[in-house]
Protein backbone atom coordinates (compact mmCIF):
# COMPACT_ATOMS: atom_id res chain seq x y z
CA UNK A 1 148.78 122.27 72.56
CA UNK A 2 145.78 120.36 72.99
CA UNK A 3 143.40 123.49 72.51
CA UNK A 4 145.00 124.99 69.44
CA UNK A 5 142.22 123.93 67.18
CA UNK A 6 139.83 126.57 66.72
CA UNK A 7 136.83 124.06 67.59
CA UNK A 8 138.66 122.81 70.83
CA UNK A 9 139.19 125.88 71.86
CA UNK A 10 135.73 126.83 71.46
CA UNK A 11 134.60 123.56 73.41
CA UNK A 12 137.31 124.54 75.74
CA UNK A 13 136.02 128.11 76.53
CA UNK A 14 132.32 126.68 76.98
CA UNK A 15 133.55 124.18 79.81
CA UNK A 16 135.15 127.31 81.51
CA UNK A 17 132.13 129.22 81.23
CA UNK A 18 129.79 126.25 82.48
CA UNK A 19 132.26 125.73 85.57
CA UNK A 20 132.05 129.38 86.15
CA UNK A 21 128.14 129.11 85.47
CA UNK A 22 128.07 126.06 88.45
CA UNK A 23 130.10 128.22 91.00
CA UNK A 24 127.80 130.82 90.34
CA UNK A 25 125.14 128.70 90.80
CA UNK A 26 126.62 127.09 94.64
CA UNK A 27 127.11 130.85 95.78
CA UNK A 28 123.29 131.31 94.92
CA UNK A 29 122.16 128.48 96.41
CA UNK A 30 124.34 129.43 99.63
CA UNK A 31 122.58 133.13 100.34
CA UNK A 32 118.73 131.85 98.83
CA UNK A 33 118.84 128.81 101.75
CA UNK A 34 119.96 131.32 104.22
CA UNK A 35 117.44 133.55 103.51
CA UNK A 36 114.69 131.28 104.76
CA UNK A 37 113.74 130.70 108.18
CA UNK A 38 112.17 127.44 109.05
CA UNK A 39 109.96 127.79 111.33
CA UNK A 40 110.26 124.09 114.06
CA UNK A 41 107.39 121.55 114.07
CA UNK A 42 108.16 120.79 118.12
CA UNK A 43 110.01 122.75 121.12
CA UNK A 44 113.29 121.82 120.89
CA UNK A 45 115.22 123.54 123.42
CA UNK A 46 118.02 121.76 125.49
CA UNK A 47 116.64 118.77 123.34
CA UNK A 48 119.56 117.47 120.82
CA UNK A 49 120.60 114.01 119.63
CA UNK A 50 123.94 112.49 119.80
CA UNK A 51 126.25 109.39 118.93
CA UNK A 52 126.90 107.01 122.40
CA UNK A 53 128.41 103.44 122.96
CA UNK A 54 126.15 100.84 125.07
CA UNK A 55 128.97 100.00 128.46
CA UNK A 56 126.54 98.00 130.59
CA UNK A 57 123.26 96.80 130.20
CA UNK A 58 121.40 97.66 133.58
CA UNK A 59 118.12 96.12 133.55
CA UNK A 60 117.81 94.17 130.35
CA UNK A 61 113.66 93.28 128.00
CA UNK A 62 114.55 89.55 126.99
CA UNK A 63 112.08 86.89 128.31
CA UNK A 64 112.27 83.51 129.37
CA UNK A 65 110.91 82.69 125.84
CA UNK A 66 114.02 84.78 124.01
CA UNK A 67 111.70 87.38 122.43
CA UNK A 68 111.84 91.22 123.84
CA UNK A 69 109.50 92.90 125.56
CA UNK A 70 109.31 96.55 127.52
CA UNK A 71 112.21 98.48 127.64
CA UNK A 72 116.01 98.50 128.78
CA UNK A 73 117.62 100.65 131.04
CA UNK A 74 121.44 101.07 129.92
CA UNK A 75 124.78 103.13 130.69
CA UNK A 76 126.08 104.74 128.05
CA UNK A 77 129.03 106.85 126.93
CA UNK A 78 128.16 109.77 124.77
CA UNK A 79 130.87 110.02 121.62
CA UNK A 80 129.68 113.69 120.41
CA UNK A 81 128.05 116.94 120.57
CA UNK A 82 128.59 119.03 124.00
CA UNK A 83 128.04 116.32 126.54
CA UNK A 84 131.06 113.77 124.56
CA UNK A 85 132.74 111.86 127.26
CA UNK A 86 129.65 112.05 129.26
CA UNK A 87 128.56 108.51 131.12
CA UNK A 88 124.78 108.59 132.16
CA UNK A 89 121.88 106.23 132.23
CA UNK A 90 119.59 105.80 128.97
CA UNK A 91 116.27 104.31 128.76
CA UNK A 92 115.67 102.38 125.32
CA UNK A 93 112.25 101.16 124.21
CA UNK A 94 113.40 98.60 121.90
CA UNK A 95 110.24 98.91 119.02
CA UNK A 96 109.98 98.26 115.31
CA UNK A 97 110.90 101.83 114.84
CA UNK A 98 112.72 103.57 117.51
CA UNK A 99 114.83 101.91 120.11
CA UNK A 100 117.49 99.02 119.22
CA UNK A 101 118.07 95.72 120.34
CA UNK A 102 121.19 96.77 122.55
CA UNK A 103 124.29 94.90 124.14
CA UNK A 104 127.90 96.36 125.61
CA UNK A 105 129.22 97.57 122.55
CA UNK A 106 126.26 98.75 120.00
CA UNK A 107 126.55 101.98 118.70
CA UNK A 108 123.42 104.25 118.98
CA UNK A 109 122.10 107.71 118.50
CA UNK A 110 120.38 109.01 121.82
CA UNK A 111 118.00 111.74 122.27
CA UNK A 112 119.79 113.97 125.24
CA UNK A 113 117.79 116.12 127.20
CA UNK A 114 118.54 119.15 129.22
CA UNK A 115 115.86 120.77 131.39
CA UNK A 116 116.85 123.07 134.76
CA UNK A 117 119.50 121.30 135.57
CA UNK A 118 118.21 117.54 134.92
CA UNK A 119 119.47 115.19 132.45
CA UNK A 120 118.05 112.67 130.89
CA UNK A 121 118.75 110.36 127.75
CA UNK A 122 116.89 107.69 125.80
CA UNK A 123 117.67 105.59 122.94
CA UNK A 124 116.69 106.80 119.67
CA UNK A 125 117.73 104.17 116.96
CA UNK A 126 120.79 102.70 115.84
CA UNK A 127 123.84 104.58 114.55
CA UNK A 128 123.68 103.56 111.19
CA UNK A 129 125.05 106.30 109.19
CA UNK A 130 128.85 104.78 108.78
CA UNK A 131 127.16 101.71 106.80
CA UNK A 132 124.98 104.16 104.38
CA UNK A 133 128.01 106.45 104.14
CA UNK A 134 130.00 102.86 103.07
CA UNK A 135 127.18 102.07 101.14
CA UNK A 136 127.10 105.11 99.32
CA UNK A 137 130.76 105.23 98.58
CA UNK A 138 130.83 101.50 97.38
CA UNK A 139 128.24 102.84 94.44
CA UNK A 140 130.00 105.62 93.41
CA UNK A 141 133.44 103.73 93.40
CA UNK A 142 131.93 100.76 91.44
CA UNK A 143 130.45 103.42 88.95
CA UNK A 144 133.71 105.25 88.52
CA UNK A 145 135.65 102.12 87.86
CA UNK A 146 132.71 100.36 85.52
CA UNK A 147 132.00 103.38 83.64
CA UNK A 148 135.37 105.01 83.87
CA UNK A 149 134.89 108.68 82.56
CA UNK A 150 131.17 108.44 81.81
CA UNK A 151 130.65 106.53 85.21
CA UNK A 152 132.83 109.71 86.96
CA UNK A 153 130.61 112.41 85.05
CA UNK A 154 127.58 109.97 85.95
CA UNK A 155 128.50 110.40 89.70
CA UNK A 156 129.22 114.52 89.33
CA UNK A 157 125.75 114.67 87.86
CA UNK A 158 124.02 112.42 90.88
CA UNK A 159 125.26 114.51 93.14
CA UNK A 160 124.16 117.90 91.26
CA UNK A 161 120.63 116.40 90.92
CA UNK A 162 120.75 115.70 94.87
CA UNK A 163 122.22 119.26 95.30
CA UNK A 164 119.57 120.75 93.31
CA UNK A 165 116.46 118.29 95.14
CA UNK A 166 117.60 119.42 98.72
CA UNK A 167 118.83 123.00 98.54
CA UNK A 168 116.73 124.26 95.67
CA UNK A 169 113.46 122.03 95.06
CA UNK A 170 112.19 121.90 98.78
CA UNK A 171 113.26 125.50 99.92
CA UNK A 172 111.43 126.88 96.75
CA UNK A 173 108.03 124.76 97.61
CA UNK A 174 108.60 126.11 101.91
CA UNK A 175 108.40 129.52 101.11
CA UNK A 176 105.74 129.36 98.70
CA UNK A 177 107.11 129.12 95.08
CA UNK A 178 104.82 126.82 92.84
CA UNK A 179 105.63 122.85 93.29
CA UNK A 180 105.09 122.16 89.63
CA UNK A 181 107.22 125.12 88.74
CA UNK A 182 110.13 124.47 91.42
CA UNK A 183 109.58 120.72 89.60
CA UNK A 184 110.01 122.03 86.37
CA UNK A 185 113.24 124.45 87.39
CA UNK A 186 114.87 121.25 89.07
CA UNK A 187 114.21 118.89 85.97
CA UNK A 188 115.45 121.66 83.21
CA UNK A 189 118.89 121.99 85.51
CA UNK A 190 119.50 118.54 86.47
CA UNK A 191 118.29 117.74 82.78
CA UNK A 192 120.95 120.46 81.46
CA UNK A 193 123.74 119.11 83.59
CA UNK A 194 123.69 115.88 83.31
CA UNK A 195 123.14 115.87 79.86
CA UNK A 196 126.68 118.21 79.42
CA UNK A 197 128.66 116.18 81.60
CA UNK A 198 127.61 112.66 79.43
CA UNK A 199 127.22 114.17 76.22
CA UNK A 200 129.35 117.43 76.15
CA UNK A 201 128.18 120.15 73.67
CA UNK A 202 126.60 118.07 70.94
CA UNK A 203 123.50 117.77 68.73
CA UNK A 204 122.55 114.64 70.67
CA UNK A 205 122.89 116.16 73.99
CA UNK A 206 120.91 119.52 72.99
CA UNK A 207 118.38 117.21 71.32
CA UNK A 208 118.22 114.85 74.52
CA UNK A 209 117.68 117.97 76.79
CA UNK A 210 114.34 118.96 74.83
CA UNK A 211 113.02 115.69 74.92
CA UNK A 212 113.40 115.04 78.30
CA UNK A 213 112.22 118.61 79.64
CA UNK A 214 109.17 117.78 76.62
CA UNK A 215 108.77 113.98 78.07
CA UNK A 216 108.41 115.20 82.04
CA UNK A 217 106.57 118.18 81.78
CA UNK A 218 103.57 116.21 79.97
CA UNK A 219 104.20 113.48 82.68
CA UNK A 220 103.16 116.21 85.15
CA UNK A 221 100.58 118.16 82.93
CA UNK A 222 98.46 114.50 82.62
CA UNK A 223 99.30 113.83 85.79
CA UNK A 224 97.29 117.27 86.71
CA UNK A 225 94.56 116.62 84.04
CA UNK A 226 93.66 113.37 85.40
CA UNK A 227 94.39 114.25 89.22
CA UNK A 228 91.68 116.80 88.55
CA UNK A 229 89.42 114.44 87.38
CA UNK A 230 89.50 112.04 89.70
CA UNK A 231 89.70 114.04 92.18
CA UNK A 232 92.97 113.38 93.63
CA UNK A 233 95.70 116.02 94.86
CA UNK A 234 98.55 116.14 97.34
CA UNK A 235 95.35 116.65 99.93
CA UNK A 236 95.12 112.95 99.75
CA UNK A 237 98.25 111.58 100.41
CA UNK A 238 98.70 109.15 104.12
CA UNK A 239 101.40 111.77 105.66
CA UNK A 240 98.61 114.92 105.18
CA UNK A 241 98.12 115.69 108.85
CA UNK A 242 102.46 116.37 108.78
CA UNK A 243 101.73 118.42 105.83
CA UNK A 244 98.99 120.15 106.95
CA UNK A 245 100.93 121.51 109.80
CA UNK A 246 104.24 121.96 107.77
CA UNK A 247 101.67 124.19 105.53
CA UNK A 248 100.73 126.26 108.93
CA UNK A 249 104.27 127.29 109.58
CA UNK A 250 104.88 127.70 106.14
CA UNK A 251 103.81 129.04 102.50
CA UNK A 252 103.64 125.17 101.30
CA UNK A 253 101.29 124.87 98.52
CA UNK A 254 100.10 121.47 100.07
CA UNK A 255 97.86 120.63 96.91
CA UNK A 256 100.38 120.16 93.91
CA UNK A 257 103.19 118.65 95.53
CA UNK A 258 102.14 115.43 94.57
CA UNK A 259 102.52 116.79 90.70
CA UNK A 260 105.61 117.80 91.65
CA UNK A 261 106.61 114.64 92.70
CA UNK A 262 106.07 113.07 90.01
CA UNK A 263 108.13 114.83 87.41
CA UNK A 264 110.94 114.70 89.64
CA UNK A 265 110.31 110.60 89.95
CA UNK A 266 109.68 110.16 86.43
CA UNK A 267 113.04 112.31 85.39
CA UNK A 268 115.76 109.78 85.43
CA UNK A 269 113.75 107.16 83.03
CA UNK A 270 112.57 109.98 80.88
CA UNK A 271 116.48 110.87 80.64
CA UNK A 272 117.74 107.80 80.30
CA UNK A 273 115.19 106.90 76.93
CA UNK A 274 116.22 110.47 75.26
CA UNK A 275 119.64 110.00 75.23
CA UNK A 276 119.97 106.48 73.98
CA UNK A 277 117.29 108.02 71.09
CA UNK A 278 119.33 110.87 70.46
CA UNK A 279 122.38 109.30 70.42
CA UNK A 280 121.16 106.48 68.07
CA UNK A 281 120.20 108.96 65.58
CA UNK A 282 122.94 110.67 65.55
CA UNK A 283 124.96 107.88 65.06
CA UNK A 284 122.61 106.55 62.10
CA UNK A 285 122.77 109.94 60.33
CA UNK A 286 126.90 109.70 60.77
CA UNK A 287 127.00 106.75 58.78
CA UNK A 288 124.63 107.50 56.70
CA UNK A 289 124.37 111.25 56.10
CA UNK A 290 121.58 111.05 53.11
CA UNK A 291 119.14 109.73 55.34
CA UNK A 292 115.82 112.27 55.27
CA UNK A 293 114.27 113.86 58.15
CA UNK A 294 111.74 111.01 57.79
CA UNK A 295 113.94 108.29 57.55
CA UNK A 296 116.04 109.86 60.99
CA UNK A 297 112.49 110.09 62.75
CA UNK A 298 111.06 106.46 61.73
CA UNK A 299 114.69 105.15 62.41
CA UNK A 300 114.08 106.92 65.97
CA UNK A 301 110.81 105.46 66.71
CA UNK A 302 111.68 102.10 66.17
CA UNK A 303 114.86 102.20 68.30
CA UNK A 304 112.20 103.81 70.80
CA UNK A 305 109.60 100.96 70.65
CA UNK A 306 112.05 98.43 72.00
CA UNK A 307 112.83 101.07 75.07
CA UNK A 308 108.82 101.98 76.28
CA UNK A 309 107.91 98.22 77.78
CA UNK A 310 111.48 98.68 79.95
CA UNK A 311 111.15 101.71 80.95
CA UNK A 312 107.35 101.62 81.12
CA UNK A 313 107.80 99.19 83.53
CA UNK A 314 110.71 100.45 85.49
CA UNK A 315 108.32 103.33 86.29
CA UNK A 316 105.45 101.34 87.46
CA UNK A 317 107.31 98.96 89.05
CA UNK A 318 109.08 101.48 91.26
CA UNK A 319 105.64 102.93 92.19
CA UNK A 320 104.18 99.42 92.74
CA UNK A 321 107.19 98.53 95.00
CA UNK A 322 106.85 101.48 97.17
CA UNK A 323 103.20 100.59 98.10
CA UNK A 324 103.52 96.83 99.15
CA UNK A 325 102.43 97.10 102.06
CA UNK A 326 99.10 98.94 101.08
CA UNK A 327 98.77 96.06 98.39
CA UNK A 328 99.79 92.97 100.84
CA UNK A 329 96.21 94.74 103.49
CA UNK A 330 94.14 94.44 100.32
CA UNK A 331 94.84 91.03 99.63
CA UNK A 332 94.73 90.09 103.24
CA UNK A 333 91.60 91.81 103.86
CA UNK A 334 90.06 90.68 100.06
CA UNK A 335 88.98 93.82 99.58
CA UNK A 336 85.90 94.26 96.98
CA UNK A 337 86.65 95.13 93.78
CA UNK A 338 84.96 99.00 94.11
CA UNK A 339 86.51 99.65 97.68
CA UNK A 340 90.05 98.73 95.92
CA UNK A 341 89.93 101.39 92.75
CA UNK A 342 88.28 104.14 94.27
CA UNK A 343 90.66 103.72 97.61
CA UNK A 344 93.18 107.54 97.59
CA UNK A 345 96.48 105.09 98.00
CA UNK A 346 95.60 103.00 94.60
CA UNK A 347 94.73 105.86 92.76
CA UNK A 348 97.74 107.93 93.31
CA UNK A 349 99.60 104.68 92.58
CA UNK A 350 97.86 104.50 89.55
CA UNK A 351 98.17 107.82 88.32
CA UNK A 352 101.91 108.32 89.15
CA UNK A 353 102.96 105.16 87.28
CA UNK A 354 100.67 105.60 84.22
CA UNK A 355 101.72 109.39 84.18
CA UNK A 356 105.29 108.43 84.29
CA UNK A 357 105.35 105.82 82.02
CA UNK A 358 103.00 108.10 79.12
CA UNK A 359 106.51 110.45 79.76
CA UNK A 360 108.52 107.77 79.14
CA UNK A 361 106.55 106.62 75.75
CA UNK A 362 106.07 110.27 74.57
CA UNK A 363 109.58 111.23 74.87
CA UNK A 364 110.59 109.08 71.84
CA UNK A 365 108.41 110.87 69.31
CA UNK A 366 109.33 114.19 71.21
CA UNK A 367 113.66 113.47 70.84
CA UNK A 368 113.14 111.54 67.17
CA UNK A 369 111.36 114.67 65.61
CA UNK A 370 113.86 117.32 67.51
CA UNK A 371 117.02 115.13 66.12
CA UNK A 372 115.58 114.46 62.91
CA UNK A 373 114.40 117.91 62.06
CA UNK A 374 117.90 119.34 63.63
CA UNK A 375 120.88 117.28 61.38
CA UNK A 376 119.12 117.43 58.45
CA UNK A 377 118.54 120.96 58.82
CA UNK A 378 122.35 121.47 59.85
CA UNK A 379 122.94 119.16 56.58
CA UNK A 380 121.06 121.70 54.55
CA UNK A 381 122.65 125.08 56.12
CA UNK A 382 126.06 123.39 55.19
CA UNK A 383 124.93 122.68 51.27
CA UNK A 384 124.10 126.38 51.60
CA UNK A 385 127.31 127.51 52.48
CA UNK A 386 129.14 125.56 49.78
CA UNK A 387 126.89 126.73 47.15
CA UNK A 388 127.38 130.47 48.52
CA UNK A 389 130.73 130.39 48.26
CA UNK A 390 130.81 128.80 44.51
């Protein structure tokens, strides 16, 4: 038997008590989301949307020039919902944002109205969740069959973290919890997770979990600091009128989601840095058992060094790339100089990369000292032992 060994079966009794531990967990998560009652944002009786198939074009938006302008007035064939087999008219705006460029044939999602007795449908957007549900399942294959086990336990973890993000993280902030402290829950669990299902119970996984929980926590706390200082909250952000009314039919704590945010974005980098530290210690000290706490903790700071730029600039680069189009205005506009650094979009942008990135960097002292300080002190409870029992 596989398990026979008294330290398998140990490891084997703590998988069956972290499985339990996860169901446990799912069953919670099931009665705390329905426990809260969101309150809707707009009216929407008889209102629902629904996948259709374009069958005729009616009155078609091209121009003599090609290009599309107004709208198009289409017959459609609703494929879900209540009203599936239904054939009706459908008005579609065909904009940047809403609408779609239709012909006979293109899938869509319509908005479906039902008022007294009248029915009415327009053109929402494209149905485009087959291709992201595709998309998805290409990355999760291609992970499973380049990582093999680690890339499976990669994907089990991904999906935990997304778990955790939409059915613990955002309920917690709607009904009034603390955003830097339904942050902070989400990062130790995902952290603690993911960390088991790479690492397993091991020094360098225990050791990995500190530092990371260490390495995001002062992301956020400097993020706060300076945020203060600078006067910049989640009161500042572009989508605040949403919020504000979110926070009217809610307990939202509209200030210090932004602080929130950024642990949460700064988690997987922060992660990613503590385990390769941990686990290069750990395999230094293997080989070379006689190494001091010192020698462990410089070795782990050098192996660090070559990891900040990267991940430094993973972090800002991420940030940067989500605000192009606020950077493309400035440099169409040529801004001045003081209008730039004191504008709310640049200094968010600012203080979530450099906020991340100071996680990143600190995390490397944080995980060398915790897997130093731990094997060596292991090292010297098993010289102990053997002494105590001469």
């Amino acid at each position: 038997m596989v398990f026979q060994h008294p330290a398998n079966k140990k490891e084997f009794i703590g998988h069956i008590i972290v499985a339990v531990l996860m169901v446990l967990f799912v069953i919670f998560l099931i009665f705390f989301n329905l426990g809260i009652e969101k309150k809707p944002l707009l009216p929407a009786d008889g209102m629902t949307f629904e996948k259709a198939t374009v069958i005729e074009v009616l009155q078609d938006n091209v121009n003599e020039d090609g290009n599309r302008a107004g709208s198009q007035i289409l017959k459609v064939e609703i494929t879900s919902g209540q009203h599936r087999g239904t054939v009706c008219e459908a008005s579609n705006m065909a904009g940047y944002l809403y609408g779609a460029q239709c012909e006979v044939g293109t899938k869509v999602i319509v908005q479906v109205s039902e008022y007294e007795g009248n029915f009415s449908a327009s053109v929402y957007n494209y149905d485009r969740g087959m291709t992201l549900y595709i998309l998805v399942g290409l990355f999760l294959v291609v992970l499973c069959i380049i990582g093999g086990r680690k890339g499976i336990m990669s994907g089990i973890s991904l999906i935990f973290t997304f778990v955790c993000i939409l059915f613990l993280y955002l309920p917690m902030m709607y009904i009034g919890y603390s955003p830097f402290l339904a942050a902070t829950l989400v990062v130790i669990l995902t952290t603690l997770v993911s960390m088991y299902f790479i690492g397993g119970f091991s020094v360098k996984t225990a050791c990995s979990v500190l530092g990371t929980i260490a390495g995001v926590i002062v992301a956020g706390v400097i993020a706060m600091i300076f945020g203060n200082l600078s006067h910049i909250s989640g009161w500042n952000v572009s989508e605040i009128e949403t919020m504000i009314v979110i926070g009217q039919n809610s307990k939202l704590q509209i200030g210090g989601m932004m602080f929130s945010g950024i642990l949460i974005a700064s988690l997987g980098a922060v992660m990613d840095v503590s385990m390769s530290v941990a686990s290069t210690i750990n395999e230094i000290y293997i080989h070379n058992p006689q190494l001091t706490t010192k020698q462990l903790f410089t070795a782990g700071i050098h192996v660090g060094q070559d990891m900040m730029g990267t991940m430094s600039n993973t972090l800002i680069l991420a940030f940067t790339g989500s605000s192009i189009n606020t950077l493309m205005i400035i440099y169409a506009y040529s801004m001045p100089y003081l209008q730039i650094i004191n504008m709310y979009d640049i200094g968010i942008e600012i203080l979530q990369g450099i906020s991340g990135a100071l996680g990143v960097i600190l995390t490397v002292p944080f995980v060398s000292i915790i897997s130093a300080m731990w094997l060596t002190r292991s090292k010297a409870e098993k010289s102990k032992e053997i002494l105590s029992k001469k």
